[in-house]
C-alpha atoms as a PDB file:
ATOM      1  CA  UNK A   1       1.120 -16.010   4.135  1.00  0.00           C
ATOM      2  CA  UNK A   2       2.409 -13.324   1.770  1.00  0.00           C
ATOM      3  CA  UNK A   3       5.081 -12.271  -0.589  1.00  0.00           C
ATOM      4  CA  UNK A   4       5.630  -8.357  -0.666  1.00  0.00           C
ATOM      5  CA  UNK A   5       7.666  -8.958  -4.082  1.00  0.00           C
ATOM      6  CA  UNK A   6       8.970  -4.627  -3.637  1.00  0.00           C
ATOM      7  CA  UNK A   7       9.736  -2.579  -0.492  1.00  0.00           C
ATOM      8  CA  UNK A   8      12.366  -0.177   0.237  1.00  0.00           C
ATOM      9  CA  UNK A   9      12.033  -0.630   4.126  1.00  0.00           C
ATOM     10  CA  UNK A  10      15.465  -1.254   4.679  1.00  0.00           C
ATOM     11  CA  UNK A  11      16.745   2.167   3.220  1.00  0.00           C
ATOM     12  CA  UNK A  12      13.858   4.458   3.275  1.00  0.00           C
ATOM     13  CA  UNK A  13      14.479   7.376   5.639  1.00  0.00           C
ATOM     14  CA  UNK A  14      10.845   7.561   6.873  1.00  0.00           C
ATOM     15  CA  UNK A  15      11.596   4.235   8.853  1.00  0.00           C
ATOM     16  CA  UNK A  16      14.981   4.964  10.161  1.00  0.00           C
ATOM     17  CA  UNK A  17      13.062   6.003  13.917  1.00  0.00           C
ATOM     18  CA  UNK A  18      11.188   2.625  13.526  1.00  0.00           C
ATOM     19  CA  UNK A  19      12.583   0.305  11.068  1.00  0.00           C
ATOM     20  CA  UNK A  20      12.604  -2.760  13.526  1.00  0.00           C
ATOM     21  CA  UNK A  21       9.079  -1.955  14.756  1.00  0.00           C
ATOM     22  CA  UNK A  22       7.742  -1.542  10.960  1.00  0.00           C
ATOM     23  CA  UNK A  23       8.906  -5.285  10.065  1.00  0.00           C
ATOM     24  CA  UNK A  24       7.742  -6.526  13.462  1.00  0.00           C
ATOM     25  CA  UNK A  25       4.181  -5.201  12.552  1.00  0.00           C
ATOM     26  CA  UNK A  26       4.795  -6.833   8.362  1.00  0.00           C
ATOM     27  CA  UNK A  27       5.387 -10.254  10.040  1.00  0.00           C
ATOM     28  CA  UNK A  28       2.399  -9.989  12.562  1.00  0.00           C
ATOM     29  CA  UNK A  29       0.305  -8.802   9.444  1.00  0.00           C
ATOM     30  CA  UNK A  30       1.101 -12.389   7.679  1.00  0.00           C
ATOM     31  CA  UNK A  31       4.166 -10.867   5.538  1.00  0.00           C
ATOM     32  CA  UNK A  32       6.376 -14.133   5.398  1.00  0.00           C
ATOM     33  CA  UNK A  33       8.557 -13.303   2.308  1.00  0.00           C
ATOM     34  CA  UNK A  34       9.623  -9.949   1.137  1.00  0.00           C
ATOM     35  CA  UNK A  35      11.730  -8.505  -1.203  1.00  0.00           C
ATOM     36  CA  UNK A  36      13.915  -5.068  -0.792  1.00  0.00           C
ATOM     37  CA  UNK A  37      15.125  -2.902  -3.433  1.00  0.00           C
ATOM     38  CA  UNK A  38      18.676  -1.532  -3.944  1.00  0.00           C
ATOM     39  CA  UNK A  39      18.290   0.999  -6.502  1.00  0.00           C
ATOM     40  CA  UNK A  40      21.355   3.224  -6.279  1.00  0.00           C
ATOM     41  CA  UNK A  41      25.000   2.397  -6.100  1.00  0.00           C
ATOM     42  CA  UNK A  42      25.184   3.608  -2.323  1.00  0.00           C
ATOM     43  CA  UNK A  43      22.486   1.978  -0.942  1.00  0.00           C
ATOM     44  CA  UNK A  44      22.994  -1.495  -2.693  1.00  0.00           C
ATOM     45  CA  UNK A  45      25.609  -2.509   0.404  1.00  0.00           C
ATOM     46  CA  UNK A  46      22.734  -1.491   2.702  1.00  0.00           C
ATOM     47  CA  UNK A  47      19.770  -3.201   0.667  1.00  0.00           C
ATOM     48  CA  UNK A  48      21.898  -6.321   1.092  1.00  0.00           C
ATOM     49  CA  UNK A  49      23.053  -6.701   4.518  1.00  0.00           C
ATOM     50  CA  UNK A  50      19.054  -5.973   5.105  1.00  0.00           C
ATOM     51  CA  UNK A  51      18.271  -8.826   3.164  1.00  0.00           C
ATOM     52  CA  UNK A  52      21.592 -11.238   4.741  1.00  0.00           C
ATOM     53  CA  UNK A  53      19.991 -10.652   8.546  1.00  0.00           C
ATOM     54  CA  UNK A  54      16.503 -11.762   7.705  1.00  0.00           C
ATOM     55  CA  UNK A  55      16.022 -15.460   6.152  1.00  0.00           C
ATOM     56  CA  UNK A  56      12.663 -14.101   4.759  1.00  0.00           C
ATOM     57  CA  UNK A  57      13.984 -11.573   2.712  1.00  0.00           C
ATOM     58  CA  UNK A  58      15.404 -11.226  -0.327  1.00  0.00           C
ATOM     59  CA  UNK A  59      16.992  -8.319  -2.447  1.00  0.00           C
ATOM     60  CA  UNK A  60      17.052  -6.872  -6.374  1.00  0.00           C
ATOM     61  CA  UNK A  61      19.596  -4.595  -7.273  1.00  0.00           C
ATOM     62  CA  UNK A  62      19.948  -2.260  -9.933  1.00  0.00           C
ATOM     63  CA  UNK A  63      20.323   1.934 -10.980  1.00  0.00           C
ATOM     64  CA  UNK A  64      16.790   3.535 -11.225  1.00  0.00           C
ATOM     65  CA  UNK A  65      16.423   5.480 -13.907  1.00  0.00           C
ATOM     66  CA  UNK A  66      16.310   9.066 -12.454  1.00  0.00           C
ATOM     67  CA  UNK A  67      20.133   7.533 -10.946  1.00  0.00           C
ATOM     68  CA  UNK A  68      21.152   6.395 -14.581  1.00  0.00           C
ATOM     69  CA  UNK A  69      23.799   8.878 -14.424  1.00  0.00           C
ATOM     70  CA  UNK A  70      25.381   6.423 -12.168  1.00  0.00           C
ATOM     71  CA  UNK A  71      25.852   3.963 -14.294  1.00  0.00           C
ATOM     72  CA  UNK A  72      29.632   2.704 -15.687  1.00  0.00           C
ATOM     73  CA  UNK A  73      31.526   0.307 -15.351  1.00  0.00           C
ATOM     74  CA  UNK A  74      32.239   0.683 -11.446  1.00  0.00           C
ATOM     75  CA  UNK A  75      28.222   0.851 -11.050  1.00  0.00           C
ATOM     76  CA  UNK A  76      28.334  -2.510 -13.580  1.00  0.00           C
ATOM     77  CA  UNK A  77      30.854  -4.316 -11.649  1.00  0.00           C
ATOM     78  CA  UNK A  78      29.207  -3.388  -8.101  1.00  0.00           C
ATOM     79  CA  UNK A  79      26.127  -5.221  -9.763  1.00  0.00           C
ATOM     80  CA  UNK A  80      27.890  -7.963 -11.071  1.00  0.00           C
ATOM     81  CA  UNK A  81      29.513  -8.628  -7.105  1.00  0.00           C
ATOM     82  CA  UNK A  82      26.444  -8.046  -5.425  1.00  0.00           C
ATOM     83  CA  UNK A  83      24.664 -10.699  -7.786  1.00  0.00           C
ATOM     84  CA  UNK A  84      27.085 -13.269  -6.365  1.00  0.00           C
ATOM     85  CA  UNK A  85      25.004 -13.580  -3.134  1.00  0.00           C
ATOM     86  CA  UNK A  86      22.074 -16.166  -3.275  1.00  0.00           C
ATOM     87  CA  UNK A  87      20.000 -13.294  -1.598  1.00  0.00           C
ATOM     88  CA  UNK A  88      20.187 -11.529  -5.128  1.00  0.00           C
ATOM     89  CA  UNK A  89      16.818 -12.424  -6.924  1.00  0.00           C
ATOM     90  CA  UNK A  90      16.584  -9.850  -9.697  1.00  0.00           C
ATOM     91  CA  UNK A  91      18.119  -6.784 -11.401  1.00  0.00           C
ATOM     92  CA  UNK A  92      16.083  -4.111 -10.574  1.00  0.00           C
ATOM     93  CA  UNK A  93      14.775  -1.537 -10.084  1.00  0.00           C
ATOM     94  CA  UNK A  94      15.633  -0.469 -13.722  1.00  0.00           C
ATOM     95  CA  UNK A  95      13.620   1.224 -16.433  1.00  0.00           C
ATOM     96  CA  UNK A  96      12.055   4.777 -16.997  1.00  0.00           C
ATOM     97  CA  UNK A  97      10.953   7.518 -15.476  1.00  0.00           C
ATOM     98  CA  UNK A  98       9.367  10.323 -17.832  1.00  0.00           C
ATOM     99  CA  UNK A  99       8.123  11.942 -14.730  1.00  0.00           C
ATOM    100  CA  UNK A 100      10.848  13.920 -13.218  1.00  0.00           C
ATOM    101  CA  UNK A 101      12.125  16.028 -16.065  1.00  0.00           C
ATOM    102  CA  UNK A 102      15.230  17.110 -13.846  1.00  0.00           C
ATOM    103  CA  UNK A 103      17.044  13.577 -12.869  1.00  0.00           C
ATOM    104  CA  UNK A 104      18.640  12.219 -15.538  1.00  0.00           C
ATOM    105  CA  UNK A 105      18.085  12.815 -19.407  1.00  0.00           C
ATOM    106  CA  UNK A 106      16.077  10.526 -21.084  1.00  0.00           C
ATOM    107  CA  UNK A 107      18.311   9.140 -23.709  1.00  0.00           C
ATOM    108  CA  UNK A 108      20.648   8.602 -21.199  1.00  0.00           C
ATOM    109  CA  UNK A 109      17.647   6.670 -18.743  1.00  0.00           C
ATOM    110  CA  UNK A 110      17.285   4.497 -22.249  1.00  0.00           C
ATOM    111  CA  UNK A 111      20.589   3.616 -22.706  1.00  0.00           C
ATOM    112  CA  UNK A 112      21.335   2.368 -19.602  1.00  0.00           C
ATOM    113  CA  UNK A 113      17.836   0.561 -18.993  1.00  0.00           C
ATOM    114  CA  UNK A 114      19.535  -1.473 -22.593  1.00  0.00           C
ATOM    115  CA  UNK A 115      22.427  -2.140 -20.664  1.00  0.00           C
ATOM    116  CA  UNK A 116      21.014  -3.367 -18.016  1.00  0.00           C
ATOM    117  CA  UNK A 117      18.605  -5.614 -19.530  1.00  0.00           C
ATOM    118  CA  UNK A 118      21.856  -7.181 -21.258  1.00  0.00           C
ATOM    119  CA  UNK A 119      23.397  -7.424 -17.629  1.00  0.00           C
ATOM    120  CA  UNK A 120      20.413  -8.903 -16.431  1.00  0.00           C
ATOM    121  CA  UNK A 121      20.544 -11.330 -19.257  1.00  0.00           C
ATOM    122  CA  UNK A 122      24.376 -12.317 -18.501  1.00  0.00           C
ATOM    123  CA  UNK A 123      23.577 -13.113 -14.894  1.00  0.00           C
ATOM    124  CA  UNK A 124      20.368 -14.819 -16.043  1.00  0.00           C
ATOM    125  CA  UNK A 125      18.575 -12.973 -13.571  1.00  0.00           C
ATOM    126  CA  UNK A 126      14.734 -11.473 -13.698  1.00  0.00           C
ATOM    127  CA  UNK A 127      14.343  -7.377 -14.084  1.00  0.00           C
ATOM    128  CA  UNK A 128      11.869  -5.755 -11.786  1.00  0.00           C
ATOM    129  CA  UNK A 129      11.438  -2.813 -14.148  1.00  0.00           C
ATOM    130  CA  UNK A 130      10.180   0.762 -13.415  1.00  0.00           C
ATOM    131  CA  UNK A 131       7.954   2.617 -15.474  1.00  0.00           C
ATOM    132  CA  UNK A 132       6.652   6.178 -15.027  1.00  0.00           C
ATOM    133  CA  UNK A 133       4.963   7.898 -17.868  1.00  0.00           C
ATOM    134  CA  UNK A 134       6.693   6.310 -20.216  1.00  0.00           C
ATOM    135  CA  UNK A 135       4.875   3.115 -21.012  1.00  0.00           C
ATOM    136  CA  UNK A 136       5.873   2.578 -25.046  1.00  0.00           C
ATOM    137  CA  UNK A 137       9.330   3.277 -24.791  1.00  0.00           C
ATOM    138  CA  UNK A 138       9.706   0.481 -21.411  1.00  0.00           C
ATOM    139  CA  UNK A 139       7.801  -2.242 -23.533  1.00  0.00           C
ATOM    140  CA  UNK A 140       9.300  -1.402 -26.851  1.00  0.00           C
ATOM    141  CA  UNK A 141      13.247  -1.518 -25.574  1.00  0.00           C
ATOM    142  CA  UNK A 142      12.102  -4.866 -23.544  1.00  0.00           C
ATOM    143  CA  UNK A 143      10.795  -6.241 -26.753  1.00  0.00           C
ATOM    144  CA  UNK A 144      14.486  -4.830 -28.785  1.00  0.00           C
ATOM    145  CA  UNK A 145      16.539  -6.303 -25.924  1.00  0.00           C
ATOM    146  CA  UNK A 146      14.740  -9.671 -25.593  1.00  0.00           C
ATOM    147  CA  UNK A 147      13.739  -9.590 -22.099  1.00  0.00           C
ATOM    148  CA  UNK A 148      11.475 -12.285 -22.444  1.00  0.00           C
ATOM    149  CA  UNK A 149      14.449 -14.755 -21.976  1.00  0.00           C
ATOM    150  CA  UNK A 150      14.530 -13.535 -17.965  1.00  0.00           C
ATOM    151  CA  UNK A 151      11.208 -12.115 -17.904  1.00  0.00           C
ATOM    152  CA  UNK A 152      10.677 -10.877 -13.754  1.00  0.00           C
ATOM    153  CA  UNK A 153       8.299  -8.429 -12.855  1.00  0.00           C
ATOM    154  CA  UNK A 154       6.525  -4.980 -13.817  1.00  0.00           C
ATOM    155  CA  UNK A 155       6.413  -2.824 -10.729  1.00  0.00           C
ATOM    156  CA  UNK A 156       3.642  -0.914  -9.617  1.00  0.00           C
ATOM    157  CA  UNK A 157       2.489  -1.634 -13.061  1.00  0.00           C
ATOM    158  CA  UNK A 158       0.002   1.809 -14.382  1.00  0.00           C
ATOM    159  CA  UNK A 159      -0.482   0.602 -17.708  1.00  0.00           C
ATOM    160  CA  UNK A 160      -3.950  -0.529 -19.566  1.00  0.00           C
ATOM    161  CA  UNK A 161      -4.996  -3.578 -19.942  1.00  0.00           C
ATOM    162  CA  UNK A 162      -3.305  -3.929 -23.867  1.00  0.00           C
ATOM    163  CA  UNK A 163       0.155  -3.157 -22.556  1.00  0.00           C
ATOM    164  CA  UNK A 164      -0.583  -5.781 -19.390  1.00  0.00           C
ATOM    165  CA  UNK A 165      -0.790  -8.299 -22.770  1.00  0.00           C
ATOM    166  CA  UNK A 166       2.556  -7.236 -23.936  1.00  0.00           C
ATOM    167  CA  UNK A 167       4.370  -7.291 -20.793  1.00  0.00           C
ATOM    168  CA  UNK A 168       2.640 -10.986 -20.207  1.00  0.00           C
ATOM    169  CA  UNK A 169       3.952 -12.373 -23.622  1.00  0.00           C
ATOM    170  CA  UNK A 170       6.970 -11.037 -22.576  1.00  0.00           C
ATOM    171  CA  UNK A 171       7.486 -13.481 -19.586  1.00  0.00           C
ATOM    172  CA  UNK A 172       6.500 -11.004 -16.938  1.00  0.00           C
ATOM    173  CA  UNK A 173       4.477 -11.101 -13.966  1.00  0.00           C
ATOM    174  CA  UNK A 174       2.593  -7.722 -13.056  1.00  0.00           C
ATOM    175  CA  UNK A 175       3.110  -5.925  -9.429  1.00  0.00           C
ATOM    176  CA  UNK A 176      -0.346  -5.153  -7.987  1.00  0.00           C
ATOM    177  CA  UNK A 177       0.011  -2.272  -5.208  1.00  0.00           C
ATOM    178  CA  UNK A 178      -1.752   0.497  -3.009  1.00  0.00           C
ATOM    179  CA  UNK A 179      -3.034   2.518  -6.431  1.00  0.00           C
ATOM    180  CA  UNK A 180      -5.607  -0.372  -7.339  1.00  0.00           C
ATOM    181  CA  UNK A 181      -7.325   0.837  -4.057  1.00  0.00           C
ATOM    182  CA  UNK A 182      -7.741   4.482  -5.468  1.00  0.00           C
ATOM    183  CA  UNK A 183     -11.276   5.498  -6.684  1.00  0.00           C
ATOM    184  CA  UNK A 184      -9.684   7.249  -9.200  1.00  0.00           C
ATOM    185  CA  UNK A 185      -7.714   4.443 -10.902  1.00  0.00           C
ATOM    186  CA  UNK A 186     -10.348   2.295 -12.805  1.00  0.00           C
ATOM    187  CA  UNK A 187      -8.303   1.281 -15.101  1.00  0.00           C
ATOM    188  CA  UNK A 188      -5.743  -0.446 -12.649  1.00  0.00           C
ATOM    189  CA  UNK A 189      -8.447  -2.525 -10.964  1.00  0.00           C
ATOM    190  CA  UNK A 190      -9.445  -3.452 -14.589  1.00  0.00           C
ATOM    191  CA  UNK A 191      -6.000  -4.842 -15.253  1.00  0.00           C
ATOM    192  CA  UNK A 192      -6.018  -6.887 -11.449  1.00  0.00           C
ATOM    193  CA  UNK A 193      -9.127  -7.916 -12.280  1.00  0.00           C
ATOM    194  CA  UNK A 194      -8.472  -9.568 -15.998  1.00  0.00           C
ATOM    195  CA  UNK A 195      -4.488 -10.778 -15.219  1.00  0.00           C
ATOM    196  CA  UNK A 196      -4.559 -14.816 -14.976  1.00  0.00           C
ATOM    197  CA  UNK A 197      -4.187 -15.900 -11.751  1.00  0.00           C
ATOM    198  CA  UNK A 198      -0.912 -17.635 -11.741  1.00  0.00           C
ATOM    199  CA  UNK A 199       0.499 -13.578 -13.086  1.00  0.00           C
ATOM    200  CA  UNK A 200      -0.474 -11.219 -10.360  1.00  0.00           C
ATOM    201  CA  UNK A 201       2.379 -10.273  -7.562  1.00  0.00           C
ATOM    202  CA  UNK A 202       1.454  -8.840  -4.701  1.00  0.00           C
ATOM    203  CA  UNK A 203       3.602  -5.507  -3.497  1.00  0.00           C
ATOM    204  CA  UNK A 204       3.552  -2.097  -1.524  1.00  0.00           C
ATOM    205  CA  UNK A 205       6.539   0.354  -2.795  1.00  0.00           C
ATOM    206  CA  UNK A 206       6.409   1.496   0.475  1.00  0.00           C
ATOM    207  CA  UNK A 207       6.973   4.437   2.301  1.00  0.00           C
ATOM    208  CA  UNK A 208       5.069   5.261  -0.935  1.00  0.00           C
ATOM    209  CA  UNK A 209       1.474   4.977  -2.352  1.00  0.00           C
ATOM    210  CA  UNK A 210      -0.463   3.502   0.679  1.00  0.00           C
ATOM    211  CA  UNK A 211      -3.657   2.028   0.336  1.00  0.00           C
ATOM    212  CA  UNK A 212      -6.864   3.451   1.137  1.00  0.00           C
ATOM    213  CA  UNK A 213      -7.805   3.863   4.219  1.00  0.00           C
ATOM    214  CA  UNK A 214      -3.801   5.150   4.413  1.00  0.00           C
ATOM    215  CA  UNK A 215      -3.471   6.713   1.442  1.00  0.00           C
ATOM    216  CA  UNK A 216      -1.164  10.198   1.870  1.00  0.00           C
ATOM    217  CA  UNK A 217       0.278   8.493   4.491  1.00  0.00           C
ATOM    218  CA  UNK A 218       3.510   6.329   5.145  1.00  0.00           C
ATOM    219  CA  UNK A 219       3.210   3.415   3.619  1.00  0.00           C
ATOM    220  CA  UNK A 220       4.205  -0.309   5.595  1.00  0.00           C
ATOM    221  CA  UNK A 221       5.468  -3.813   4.139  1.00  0.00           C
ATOM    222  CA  UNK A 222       2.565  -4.949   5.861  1.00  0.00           C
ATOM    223  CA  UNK A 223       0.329  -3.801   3.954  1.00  0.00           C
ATOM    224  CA  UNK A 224       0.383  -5.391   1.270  1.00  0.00           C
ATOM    225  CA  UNK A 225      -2.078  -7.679   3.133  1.00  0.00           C
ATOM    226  CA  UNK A 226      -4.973  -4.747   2.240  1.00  0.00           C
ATOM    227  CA  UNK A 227      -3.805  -4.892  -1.464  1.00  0.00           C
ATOM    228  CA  UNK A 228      -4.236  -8.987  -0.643  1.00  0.00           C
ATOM    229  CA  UNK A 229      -7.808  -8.443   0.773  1.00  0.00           C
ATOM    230  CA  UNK A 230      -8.731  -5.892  -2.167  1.00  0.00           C
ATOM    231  CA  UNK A 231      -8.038  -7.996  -5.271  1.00  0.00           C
ATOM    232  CA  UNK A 232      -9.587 -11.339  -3.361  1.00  0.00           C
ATOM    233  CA  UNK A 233     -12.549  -8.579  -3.301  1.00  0.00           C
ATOM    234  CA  UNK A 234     -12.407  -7.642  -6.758  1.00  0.00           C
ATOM    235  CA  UNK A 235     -12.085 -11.522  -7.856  1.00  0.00           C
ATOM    236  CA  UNK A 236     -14.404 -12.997  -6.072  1.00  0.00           C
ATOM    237  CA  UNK A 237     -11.749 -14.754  -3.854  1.00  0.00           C
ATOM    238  CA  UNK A 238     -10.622 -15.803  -0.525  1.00  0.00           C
ATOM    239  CA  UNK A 239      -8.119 -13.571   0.517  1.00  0.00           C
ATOM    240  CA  UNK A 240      -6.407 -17.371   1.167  1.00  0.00           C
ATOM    241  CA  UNK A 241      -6.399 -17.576  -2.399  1.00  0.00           C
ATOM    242  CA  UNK A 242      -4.622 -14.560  -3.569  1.00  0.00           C
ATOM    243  CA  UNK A 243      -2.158 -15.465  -0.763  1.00  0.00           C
ATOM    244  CA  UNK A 244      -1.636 -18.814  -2.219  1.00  0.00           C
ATOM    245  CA  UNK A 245      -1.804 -17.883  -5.738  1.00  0.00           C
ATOM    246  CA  UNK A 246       0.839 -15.053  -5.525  1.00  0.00           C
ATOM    247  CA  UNK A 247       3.428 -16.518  -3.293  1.00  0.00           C
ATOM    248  CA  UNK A 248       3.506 -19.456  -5.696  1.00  0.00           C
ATOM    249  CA  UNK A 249       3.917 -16.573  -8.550  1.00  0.00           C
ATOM    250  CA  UNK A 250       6.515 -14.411  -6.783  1.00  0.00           C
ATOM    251  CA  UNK A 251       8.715 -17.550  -6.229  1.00  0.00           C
ATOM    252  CA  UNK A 252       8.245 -18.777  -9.425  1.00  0.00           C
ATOM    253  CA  UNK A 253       9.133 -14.879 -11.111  1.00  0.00           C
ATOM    254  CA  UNK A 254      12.328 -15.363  -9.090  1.00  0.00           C
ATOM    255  CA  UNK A 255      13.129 -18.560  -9.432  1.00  0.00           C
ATOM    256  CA  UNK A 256      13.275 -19.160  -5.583  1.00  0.00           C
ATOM    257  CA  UNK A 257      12.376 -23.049  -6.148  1.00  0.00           C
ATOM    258  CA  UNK A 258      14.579 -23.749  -9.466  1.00  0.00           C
END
């Protein structure tokens, strides 16, 4: 059984004609724990009640980084209430995102990332951090803001195999998705194949960044079971294994058994 530790099924537009249909086909595709994303202030109150319907599901919450203009202290306290409900696992997704120049400015994406690092460690809740193109600056401010003491998880992590080192001494578990499929994206399957075992999570980012043979296309919770059967593949693994291995690390990253 797997743990999809990142999906934004319960808000993503591309599943509002088929939502129930899409989680139907996660379960039947051996999808028995799953976590869903709130990463903006209006869609945290959806992202939850998501999460509070389904006893397999759990929920992160958090301002992405092309939101951070967002954040104050309404968008803090919002956090801060929706962290009271034992579906709450993680602050997240939080970080930067170098990539779209036109969101939100990036000394303004850094700032609040700090803050919410610092919110994260109040709570003493994991971060499920976001990184896009801007790989120094997320491990440097995570060093600066000691996120080691809640560690959690790098998301769709796209980094070489050095920062993978960094983030691990830093008490986090790396997100393995669709990309380490890609032919072009050597240096990803490098990184799944190196991680120790008991660090890998398992996750889709759906409706983005499909596996092959989907990629270009929607992308489904449930398949995170390819991603499962790929890096078995690469490891020389049952895709039992991996199963085994990463549920016990996605609990474990968010403290579902403490």
């Amino acid at each position: 059984m797997l743990f999809n530790t990142h999906s934004h099924v319960d808000t993503g537009r591309q599943f509002a004609v088929d939502r129930d249909e899409v989680v139907a086909r996660a379960r039947e595709m051996g999808v028995s724990q799953l976590m869903v994303i709130g990463f903006e202030r209006a869609l945290i109150p959806v992202t939850l009640a998501f999460a509070e319907r389904h006893d397999w599901v759990w929920a992160a919450v958090g301002i992405h980084p092309t939101s951070a203009l967002e954040w104050g202290p309404d968008a803090e306290r919002e956090l801060r209430e929706a962290a009271r409900s034992p579906k709450v696992r993680a602050i997240g997704e939080v970080g930067l995102d170098y990539y779209w120049k036109d969101k939100a400015p990036f000394e303004v994406q850094r700032d609040v990332f700090r803050q919410q690092i610092r919110l994260a460690r109040d709570l003493g809740l994991p971060l499920v951090i976001h990184n896009r193109d801007a790989h120094e600056d997320v491990v440097r401010i995570l060093e600066e803001e000691g996120a080691d003491e809640v560690g959690g998880i790098m998301h769709c992590f796209s980094g070489d195999w050095e920062m993978a080192e960094r983030c691990l001494a830093l008490n986090f578990y790396i997100g393995i998705g669709g990309t380490v499929t890609y032919k072009n994206n050597p240096v990803g399957r490098e990184v799944a194949q190196r991680l120790p075992l008991d660090r890998i999570v398992l996750e889709t980012d759906d409706p983005y960044l499909a596996p092959v043979p989907y990629r270009g296309k929607r992308n489904e919770p449930g398949y995170v079971r390819i991603v499962a059967e790929f890096v078995a593949e690469l490891r020389g693994l049952t895709l039992e294994a991996i199963a085994e291995a990463t549920m016990a690390n996605a609990r474990r990253a968010l403290r579902l058994d403490a």
